[in-house]
PDB file of N, CA and C in Angstrom:
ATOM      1  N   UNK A   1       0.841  -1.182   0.000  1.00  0.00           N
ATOM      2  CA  UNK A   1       0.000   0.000   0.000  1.00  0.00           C
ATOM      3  C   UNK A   1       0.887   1.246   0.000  1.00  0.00           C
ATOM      4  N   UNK A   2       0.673   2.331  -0.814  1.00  0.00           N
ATOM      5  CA  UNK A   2       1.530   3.617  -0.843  1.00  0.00           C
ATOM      6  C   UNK A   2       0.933   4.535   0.330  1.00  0.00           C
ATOM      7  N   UNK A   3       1.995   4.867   0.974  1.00  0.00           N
ATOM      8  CA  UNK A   3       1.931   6.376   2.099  1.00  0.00           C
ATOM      9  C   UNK A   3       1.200   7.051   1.919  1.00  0.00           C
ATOM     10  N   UNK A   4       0.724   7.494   2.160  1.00  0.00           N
ATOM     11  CA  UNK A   4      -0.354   8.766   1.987  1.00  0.00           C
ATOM     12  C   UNK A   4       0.347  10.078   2.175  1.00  0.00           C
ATOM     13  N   UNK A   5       0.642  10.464   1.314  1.00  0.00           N
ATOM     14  CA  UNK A   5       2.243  12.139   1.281  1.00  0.00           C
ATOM     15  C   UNK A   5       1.299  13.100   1.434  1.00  0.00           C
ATOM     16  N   UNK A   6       0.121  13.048   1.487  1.00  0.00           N
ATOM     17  CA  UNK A   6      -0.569  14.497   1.681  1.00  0.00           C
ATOM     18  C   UNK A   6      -0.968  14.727   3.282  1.00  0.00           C
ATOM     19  N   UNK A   7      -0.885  13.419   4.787  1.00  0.00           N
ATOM     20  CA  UNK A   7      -0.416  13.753   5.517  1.00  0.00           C
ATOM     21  C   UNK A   7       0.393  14.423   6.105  1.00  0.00           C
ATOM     22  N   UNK A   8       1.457  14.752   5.644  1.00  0.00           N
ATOM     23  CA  UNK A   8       2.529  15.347   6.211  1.00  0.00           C
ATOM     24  C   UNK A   8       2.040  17.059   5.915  1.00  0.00           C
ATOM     25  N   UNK A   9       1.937  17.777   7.183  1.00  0.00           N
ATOM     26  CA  UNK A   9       1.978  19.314   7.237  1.00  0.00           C
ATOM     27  C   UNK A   9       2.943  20.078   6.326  1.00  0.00           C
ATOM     28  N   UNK A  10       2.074  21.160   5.390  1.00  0.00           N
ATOM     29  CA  UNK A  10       2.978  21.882   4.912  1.00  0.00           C
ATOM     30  C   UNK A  10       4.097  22.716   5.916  1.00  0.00           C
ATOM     31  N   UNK A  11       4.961  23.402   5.877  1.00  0.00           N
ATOM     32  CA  UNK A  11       5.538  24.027   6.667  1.00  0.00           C
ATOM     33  C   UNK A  11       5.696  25.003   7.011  1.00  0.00           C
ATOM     34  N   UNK A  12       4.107  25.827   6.256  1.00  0.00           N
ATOM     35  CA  UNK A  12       3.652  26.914   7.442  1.00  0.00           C
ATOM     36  C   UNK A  12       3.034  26.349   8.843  1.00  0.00           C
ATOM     37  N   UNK A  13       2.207  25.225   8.659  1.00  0.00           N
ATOM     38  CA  UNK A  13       1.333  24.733   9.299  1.00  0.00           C
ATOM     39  C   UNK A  13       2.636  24.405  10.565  1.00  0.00           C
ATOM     40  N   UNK A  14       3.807  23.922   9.933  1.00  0.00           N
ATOM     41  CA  UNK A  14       4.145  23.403  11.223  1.00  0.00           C
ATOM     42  C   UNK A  14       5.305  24.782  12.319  1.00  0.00           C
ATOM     43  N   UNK A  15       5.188  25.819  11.213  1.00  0.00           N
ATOM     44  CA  UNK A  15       5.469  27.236  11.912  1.00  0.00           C
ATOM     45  C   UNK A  15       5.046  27.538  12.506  1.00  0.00           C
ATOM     46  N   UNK A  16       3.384  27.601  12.285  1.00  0.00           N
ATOM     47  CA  UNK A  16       2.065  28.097  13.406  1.00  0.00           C
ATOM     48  C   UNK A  16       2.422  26.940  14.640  1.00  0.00           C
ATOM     49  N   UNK A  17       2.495  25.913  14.196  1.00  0.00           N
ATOM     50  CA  UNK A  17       2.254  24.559  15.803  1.00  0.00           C
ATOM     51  C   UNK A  17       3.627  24.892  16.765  1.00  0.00           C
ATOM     52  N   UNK A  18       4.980  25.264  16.058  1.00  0.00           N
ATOM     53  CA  UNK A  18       5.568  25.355  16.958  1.00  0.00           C
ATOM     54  C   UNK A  18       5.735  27.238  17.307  1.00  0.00           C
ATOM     55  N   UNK A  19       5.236  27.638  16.979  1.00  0.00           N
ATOM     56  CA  UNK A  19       4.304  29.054  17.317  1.00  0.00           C
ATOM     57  C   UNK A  19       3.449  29.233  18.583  1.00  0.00           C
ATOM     58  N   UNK A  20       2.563  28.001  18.996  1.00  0.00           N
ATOM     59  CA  UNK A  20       1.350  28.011  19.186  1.00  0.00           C
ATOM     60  C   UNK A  20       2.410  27.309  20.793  1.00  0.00           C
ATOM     61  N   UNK A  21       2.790  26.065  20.400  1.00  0.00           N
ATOM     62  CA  UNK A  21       3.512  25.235  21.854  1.00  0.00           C
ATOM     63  C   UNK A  21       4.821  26.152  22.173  1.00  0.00           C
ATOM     64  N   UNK A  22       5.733  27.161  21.507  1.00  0.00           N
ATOM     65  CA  UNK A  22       6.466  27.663  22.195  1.00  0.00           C
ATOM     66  C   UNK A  22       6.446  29.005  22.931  1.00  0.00           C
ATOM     67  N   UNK A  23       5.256  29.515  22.431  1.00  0.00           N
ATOM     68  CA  UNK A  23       4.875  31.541  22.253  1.00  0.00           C
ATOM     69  C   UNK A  23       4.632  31.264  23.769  1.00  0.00           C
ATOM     70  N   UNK A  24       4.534  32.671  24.370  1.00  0.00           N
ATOM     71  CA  UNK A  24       4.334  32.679  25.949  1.00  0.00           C
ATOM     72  C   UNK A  24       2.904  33.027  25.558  1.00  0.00           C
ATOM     73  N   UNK A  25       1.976  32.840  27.011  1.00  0.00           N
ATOM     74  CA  UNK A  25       0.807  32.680  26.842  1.00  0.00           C
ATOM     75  C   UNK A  25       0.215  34.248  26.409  1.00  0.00           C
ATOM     76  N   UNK A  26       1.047  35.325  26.400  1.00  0.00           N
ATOM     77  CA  UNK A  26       0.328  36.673  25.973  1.00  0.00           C
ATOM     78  C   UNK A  26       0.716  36.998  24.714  1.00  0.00           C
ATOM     79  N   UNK A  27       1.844  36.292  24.298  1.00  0.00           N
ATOM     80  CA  UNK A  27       2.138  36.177  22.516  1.00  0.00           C
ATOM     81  C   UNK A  27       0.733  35.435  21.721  1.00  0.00           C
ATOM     82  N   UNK A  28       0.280  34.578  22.720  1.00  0.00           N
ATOM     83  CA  UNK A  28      -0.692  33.252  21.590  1.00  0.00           C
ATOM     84  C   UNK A  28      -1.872  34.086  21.808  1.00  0.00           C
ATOM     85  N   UNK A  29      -2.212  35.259  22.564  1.00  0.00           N
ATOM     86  CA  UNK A  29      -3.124  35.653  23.010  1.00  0.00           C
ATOM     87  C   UNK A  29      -3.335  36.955  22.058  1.00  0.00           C
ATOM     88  N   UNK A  30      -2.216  37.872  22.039  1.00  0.00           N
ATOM     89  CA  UNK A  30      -2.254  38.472  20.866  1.00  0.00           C
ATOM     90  C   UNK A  30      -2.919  38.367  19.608  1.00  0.00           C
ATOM     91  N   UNK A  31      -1.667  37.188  18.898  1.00  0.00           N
ATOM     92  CA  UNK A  31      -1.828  36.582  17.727  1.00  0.00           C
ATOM     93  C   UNK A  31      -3.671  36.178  17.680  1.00  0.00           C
ATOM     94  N   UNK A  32      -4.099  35.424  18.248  1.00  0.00           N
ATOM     95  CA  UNK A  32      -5.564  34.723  18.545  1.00  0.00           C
ATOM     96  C   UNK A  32      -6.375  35.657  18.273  1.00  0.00           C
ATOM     97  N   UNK A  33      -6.276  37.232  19.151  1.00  0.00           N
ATOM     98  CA  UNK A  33      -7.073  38.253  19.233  1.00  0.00           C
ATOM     99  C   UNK A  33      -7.362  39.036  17.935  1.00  0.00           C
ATOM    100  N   UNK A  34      -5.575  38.873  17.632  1.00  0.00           N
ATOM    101  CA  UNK A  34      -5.746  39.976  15.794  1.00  0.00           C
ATOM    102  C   UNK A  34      -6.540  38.960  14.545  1.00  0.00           C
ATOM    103  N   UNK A  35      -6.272  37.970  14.970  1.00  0.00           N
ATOM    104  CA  UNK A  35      -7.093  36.879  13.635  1.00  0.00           C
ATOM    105  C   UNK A  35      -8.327  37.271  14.225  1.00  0.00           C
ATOM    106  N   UNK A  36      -9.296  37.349  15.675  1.00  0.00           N
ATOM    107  CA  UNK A  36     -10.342  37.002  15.382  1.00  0.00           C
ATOM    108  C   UNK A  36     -11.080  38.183  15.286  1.00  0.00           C
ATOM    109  N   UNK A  37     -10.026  39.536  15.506  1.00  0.00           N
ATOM    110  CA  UNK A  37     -10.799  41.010  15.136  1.00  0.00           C
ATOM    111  C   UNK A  37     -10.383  41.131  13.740  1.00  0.00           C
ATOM    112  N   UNK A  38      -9.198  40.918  13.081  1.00  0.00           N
ATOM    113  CA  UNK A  38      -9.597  40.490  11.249  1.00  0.00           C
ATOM    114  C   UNK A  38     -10.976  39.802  10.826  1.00  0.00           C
ATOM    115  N   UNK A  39     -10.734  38.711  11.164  1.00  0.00           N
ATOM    116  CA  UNK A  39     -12.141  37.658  11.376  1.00  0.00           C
ATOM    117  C   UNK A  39     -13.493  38.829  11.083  1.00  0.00           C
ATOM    118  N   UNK A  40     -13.527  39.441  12.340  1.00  0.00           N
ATOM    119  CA  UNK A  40     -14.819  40.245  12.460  1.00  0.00           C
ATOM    120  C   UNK A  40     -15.081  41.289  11.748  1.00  0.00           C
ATOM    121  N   UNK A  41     -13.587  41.926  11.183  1.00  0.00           N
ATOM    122  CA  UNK A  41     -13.700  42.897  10.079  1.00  0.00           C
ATOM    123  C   UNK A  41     -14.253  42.443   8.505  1.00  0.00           C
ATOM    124  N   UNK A  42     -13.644  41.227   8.403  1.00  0.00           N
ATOM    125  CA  UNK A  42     -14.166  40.505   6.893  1.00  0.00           C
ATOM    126  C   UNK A  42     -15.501  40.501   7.122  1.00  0.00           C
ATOM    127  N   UNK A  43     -16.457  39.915   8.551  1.00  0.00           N
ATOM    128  CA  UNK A  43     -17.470  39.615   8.499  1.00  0.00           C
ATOM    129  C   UNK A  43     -18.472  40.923   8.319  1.00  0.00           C
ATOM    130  N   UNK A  44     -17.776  42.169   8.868  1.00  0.00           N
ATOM    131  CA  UNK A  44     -18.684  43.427   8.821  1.00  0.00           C
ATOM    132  C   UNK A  44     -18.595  44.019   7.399  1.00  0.00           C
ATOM    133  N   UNK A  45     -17.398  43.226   6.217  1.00  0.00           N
ATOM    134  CA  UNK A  45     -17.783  43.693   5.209  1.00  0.00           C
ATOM    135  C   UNK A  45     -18.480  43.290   4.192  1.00  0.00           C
ATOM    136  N   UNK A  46     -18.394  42.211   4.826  1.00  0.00           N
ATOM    137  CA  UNK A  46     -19.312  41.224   4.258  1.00  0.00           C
ATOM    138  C   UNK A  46     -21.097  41.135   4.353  1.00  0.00           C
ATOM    139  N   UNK A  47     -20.601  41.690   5.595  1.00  0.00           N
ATOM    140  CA  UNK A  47     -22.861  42.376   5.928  1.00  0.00           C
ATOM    141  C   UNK A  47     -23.034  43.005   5.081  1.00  0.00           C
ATOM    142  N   UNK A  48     -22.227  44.475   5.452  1.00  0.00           N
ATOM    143  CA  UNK A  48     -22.797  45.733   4.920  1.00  0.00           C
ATOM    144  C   UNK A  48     -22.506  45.695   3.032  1.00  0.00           C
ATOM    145  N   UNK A  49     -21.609  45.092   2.723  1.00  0.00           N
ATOM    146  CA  UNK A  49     -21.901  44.561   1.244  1.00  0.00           C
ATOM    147  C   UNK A  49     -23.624  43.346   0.813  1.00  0.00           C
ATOM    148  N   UNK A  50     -23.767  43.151   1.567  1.00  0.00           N
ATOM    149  CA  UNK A  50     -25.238  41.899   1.565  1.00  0.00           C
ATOM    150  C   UNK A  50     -25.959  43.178   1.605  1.00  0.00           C
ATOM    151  N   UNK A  51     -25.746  44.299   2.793  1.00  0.00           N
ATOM    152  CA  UNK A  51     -27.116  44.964   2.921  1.00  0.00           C
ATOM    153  C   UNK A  51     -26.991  45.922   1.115  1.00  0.00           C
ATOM    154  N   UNK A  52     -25.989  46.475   0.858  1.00  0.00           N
ATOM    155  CA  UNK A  52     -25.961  46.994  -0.076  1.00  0.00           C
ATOM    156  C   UNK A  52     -26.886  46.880  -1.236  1.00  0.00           C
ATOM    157  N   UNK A  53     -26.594  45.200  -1.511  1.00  0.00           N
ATOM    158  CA  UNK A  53     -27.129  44.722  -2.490  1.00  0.00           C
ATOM    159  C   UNK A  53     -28.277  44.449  -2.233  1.00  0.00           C
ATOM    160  N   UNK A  54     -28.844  44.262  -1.243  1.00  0.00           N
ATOM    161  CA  UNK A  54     -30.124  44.086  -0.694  1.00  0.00           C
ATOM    162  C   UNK A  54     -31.198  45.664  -1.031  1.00  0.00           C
ATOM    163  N   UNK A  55     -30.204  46.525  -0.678  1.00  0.00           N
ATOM    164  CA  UNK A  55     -31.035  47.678  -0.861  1.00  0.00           C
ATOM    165  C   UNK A  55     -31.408  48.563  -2.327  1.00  0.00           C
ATOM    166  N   UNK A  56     -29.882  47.975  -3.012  1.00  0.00           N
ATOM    167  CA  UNK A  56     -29.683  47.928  -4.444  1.00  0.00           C
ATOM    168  C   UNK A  56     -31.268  47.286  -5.552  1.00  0.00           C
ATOM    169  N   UNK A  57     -31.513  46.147  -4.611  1.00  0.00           N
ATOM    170  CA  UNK A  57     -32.400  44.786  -5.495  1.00  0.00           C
ATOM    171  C   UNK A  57     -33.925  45.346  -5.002  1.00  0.00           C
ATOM    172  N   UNK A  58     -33.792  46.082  -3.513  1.00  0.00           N
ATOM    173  CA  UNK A  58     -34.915  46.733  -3.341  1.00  0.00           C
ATOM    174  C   UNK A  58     -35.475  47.914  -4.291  1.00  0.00           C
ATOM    175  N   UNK A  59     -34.597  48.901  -4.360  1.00  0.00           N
ATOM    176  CA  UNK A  59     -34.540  50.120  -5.180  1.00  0.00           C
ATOM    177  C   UNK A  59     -35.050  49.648  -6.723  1.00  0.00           C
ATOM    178  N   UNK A  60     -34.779  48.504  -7.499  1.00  0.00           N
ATOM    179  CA  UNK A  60     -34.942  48.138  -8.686  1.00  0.00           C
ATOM    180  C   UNK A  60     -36.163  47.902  -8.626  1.00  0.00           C
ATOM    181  N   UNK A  61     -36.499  46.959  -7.907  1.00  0.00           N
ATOM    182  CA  UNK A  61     -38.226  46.325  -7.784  1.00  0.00           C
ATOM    183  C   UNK A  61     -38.600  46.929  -7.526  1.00  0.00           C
ATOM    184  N   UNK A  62     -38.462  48.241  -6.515  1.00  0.00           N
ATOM    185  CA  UNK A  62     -39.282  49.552  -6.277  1.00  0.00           C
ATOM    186  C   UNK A  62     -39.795  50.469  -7.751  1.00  0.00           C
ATOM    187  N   UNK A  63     -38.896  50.381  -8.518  1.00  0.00           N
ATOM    188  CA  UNK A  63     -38.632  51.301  -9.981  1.00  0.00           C
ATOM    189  C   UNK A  63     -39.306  50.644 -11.075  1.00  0.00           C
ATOM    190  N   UNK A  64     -39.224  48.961 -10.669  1.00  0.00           N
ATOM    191  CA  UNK A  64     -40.022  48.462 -11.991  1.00  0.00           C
ATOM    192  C   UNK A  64     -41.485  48.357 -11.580  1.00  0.00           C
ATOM    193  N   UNK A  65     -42.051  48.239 -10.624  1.00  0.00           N
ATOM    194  CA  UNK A  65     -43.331  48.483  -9.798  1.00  0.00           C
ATOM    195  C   UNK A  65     -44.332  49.653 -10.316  1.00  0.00           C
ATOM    196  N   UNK A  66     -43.012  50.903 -10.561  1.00  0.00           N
ATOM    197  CA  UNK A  66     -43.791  51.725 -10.194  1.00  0.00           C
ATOM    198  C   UNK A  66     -44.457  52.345 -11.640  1.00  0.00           C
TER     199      UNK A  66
END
């Protein structure tokens, strides 16, 4: 049976792990915090782009209505 080679971690992945087991606990805390307020920034542009288009698709059906 052949190895399975796509097990093995690329070697960012294994940058982050020994990142993650060597960083002191206010380094991992940092790092954690800025991904998950990035995180929350993608997600707020991601609303207010939905509402956009939402209000966009409203405005049209309002116009062909009328």
């Amino acid at each position: 049976m052949k190895p399975n080679s796509s097990l093995k971690a690329p070697a960012e992945n294994d940058a982050f792990s020994e990142f993650m087991r060597n960083a002191s606990d206010s380094e991992r805390e940092r790092v954690i915090m800025k991904a998950i307020d990035e995180s929350i920034a993608d997600q707020r542009k991601i609303i207010e782009r939905s509402e956009q288009l939402r209000r966009r698709r409203a405005a049209a059906n309002g116009a062909d209505s009328a």
